[in-house]
Protein backbone atom coordinates (compact mmCIF):
# COMPACT_ATOMS: atom_id res chain seq x y z
CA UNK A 1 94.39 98.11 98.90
CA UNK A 2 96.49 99.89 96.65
CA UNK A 3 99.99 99.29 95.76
CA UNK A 4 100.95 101.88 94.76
CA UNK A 5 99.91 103.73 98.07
CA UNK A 6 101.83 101.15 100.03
CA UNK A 7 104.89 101.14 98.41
CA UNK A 8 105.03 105.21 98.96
CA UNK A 9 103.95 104.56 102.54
CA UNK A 10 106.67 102.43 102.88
CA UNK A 11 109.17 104.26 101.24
CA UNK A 12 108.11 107.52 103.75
CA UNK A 13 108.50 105.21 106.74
CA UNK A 14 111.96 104.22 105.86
CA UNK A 15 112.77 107.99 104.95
CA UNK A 16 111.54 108.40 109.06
CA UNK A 17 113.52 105.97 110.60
CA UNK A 18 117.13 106.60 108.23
CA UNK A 19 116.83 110.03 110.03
CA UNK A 20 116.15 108.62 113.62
CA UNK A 21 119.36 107.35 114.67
CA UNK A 22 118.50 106.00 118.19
CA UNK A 23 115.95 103.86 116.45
CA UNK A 24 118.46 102.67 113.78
CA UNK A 25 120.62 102.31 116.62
CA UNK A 26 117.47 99.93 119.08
CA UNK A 27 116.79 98.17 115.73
CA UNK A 28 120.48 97.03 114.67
CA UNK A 29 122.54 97.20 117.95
CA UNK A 30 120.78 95.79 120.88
CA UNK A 31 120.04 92.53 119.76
CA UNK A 32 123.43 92.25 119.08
CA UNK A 33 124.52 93.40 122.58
CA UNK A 34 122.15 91.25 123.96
CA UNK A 35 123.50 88.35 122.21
CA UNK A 36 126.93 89.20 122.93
CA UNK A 37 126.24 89.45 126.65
CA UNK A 38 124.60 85.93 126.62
CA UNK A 39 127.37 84.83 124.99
CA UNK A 40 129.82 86.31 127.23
CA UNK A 41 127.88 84.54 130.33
CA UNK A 42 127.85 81.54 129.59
CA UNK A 43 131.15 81.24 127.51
CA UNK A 44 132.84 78.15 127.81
CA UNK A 45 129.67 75.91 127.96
CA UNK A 46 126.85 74.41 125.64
CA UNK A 47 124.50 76.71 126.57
CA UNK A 48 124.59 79.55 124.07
CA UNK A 49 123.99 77.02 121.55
CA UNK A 50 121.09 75.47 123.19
CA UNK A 51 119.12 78.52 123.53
CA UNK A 52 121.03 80.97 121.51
CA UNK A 53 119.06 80.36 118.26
CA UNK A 54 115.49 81.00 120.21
CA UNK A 55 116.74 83.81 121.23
CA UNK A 56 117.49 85.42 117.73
CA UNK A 57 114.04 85.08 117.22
CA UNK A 58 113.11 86.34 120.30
CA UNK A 59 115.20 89.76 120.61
CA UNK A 60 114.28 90.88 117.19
CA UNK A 61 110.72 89.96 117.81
CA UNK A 62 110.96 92.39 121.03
CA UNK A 63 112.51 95.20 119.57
CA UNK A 64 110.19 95.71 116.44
CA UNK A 65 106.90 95.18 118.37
CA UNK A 66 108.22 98.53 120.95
CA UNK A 67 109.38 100.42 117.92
CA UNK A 68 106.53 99.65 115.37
CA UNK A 69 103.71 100.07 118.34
CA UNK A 70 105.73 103.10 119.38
CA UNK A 71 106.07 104.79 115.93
CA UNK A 72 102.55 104.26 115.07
CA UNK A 73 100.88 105.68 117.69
CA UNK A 74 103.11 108.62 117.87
CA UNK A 75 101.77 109.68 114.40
CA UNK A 76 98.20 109.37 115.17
CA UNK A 77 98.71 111.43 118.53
CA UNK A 78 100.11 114.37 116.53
CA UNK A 79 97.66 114.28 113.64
CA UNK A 80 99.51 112.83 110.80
CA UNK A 81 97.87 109.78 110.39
CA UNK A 82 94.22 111.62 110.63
CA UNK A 83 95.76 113.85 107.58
CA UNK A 84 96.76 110.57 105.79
CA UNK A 85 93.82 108.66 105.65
CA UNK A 86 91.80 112.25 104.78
CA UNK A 87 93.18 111.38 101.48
CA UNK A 88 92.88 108.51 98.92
CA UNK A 89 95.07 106.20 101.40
CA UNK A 90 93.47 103.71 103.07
CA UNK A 91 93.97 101.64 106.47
CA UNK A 92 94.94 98.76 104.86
CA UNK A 93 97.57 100.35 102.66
CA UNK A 94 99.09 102.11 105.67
CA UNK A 95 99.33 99.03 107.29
CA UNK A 96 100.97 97.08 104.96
CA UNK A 97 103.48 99.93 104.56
CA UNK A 98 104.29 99.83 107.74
CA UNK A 99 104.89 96.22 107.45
CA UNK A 100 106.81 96.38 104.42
CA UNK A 101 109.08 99.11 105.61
CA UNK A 102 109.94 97.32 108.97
CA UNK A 103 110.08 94.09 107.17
CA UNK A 104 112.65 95.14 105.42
CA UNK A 105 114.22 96.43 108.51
CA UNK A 106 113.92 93.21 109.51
CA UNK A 107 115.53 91.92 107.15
CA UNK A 108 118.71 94.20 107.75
CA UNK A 109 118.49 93.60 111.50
CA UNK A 110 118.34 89.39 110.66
CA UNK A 111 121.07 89.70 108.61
CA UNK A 112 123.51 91.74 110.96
CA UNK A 113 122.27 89.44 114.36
CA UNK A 114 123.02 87.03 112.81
CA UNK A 115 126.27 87.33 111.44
CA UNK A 116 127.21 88.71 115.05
CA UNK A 117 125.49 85.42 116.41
CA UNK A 118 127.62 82.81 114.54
CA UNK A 119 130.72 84.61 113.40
CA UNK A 120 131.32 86.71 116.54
CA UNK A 121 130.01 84.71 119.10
CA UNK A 122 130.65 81.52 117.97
CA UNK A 123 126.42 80.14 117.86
CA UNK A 124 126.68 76.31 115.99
CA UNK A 125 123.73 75.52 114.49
CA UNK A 126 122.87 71.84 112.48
CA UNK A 127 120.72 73.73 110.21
CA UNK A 128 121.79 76.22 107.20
CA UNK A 129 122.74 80.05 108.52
CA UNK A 130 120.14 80.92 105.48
CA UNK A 131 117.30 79.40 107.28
CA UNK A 132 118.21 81.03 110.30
CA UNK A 133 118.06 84.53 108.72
CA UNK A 134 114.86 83.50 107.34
CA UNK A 135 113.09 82.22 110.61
CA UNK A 136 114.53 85.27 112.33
CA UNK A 137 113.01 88.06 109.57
CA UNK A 138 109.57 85.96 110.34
CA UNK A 139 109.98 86.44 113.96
CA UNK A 140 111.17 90.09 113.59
CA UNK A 141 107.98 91.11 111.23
CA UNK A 142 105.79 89.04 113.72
CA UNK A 143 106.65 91.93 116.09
CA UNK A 144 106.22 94.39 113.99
CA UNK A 145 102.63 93.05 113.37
CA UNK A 146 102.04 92.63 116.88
CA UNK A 147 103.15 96.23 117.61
CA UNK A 148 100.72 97.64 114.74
CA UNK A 149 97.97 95.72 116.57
CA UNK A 150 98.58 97.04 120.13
CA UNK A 151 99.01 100.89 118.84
CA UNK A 152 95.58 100.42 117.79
CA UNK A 153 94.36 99.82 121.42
CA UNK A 154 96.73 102.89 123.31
CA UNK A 155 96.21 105.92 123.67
CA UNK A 156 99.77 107.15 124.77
CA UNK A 157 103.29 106.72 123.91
CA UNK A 158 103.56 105.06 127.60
CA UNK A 159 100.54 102.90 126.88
CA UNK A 160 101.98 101.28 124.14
CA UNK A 161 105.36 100.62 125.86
CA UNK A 162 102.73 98.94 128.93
CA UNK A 163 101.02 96.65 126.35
CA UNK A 164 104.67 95.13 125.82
CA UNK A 165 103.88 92.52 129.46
CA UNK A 166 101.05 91.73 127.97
CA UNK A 167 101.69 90.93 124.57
CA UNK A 168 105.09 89.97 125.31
CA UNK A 169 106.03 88.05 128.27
CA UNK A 170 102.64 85.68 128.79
CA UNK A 171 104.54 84.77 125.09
CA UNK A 172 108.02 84.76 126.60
CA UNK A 173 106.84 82.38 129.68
CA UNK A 174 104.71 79.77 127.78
CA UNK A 175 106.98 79.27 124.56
CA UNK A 176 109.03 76.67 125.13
CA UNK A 177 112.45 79.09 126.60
CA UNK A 178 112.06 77.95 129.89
CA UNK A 179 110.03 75.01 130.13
CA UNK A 180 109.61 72.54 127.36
CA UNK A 181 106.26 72.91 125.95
CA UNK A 182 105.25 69.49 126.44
CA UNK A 183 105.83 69.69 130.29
CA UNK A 184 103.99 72.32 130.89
CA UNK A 185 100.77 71.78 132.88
CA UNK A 186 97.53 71.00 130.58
CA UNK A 187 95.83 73.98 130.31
CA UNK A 188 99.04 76.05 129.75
CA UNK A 189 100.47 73.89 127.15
CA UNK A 190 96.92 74.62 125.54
CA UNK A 191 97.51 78.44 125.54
CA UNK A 192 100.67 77.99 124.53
CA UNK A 193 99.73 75.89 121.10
CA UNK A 194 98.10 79.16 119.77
CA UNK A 195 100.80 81.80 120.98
CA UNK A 196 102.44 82.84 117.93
CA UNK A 197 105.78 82.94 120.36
CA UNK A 198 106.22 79.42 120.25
CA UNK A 199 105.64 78.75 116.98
CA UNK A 200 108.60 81.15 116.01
CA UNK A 201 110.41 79.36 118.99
CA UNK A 202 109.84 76.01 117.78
CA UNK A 203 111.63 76.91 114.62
CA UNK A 204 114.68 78.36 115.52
CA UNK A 205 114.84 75.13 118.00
CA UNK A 206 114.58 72.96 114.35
CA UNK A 207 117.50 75.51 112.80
CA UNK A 208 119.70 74.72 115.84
CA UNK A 209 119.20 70.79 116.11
CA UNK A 210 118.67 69.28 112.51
CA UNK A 211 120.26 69.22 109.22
CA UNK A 212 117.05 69.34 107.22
CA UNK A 213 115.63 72.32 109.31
CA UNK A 214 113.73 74.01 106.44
CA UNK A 215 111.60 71.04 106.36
CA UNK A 216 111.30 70.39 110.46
CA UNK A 217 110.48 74.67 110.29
CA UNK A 218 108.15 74.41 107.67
CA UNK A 219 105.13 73.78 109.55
CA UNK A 220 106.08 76.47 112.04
CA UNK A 221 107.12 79.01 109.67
CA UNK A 222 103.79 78.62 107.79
CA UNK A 223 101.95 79.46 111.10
CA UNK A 224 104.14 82.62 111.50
CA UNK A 225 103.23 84.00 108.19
CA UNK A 226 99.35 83.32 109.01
CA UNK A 227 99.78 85.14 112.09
CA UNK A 228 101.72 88.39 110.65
CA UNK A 229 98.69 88.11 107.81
CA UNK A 230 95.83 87.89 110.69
CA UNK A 231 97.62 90.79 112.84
CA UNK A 232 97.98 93.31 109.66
CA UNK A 233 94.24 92.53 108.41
CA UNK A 234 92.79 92.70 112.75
CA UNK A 235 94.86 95.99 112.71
CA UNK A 236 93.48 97.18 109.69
CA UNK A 237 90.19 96.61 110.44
CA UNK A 238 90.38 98.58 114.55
CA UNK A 239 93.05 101.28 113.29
CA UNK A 240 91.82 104.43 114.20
CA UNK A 241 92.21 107.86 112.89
CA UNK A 242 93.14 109.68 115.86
CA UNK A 243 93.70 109.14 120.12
CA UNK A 244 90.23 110.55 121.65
């Protein structure tokens, strides 16, 4: 991998989505609007706090794996990334730059959920805000790796969009959101220990309920980062070239 190649492959993603409004706009506003509609239901009662921080994790993580999987696979439908990797750049350094470019992203998107989440609509954590933003940018780039995983199995725009139940909501159902993880029936509690999902769950649940979160999230923020790490590398390795 080189560097240098990433950090320009980053740079032309960002250039990409600056000029793509409606994805600025999926990226930056609809976590917040889904947020503020929680909010807004269940104003008035402890509930926004109980599940409010799982959910920062969980929106952000939603959003990047449709627009990453969605904006990958859109340039190796109309040739672009076939002219790419004709050159000196490689898979791994496109992947990367994807990563890095919606990391950062991420990082913006983090940052303004959630200042919306605690300032705007009131979420009281135990743990520091910073921690929050942190375990929220994991979850975020965890979709982005995701998504550059799946667009290496569609063929379509509308493919990639269909992996999202897949990927997704088998996650969504077995992390811990609806049903603690520990009361879930044997063999799904199983699945569930090796769902990335739940991991990212498990530490925004620390965030909201203790005072030394960073340490409770340690363990589950560590198992984040190896998944984001195994994602890019698997995608890597089964990018291809162009849709058949």
């Amino acid at each position: 991998m080189n560097p240098r190649l990433t950090f320009l492959t980053a740079g032309r993603v960002l250039r990409q989505i600056r000029g793509d409004h409606r994805t600025v706009g999926l990226l930056l506003v609809v976590p917040c609007v889904l947020l503020g509609l929680l909010a807004w239901i269940f104003d008035g009662t402890p509930v926004f706090d109980r599940i409010g921080p799982a959910l920062l994790g969980v929106f952000p993580f939603v959003v990047m794996f449709v627009v990453t999987s969605v904006a990958t696979l859109r340039e190796r439908t109309s040739g672009t990334l076939e002219r790419l990797l004709a050159g000196p750049l490689g898979k791994a350094d496109l992947m990367f730059g994807y990563a890095l470019a919606f990391g950062l992203m991420a990082v913006v998107q983090a940052l303004v959920a959630t200042t919306f989440a605690v300032f705007v609509c009131g979420l009281d954590v135990a743990g520091p805000v910073w921690v929050l933003v942190v375990v929220a940018v994991l979850d975020a780039v965890l979709g982005t790796a995701l998504g550059l995983l799946a667009s290496a199995f569609a063929h379509t725009e509308f493919q990639a969009v269909q992996f999202m139940p897949a990927f997704i909501l088998p996650q969504f159902l077995l992390c811990g959101l609806l049903v603690a993880r520990d009361r879930l029936p044997d063999v799904l509690s199983a699945i569930s220990d090796v769902l990335p999902l739940s991991y990212a769950v498990d530490a925004m649940s620390a965030v909201a309920t203790s005072a030394d979160a960073l340490g409770d999230a340690a363990t589950d923020m560590l198992v984040i980062a190896a998944w984001i790490l195994a994602a890019l590398v698997l995608g890597s390795l089964t990018l291809r070239r162009r849709t058949d």
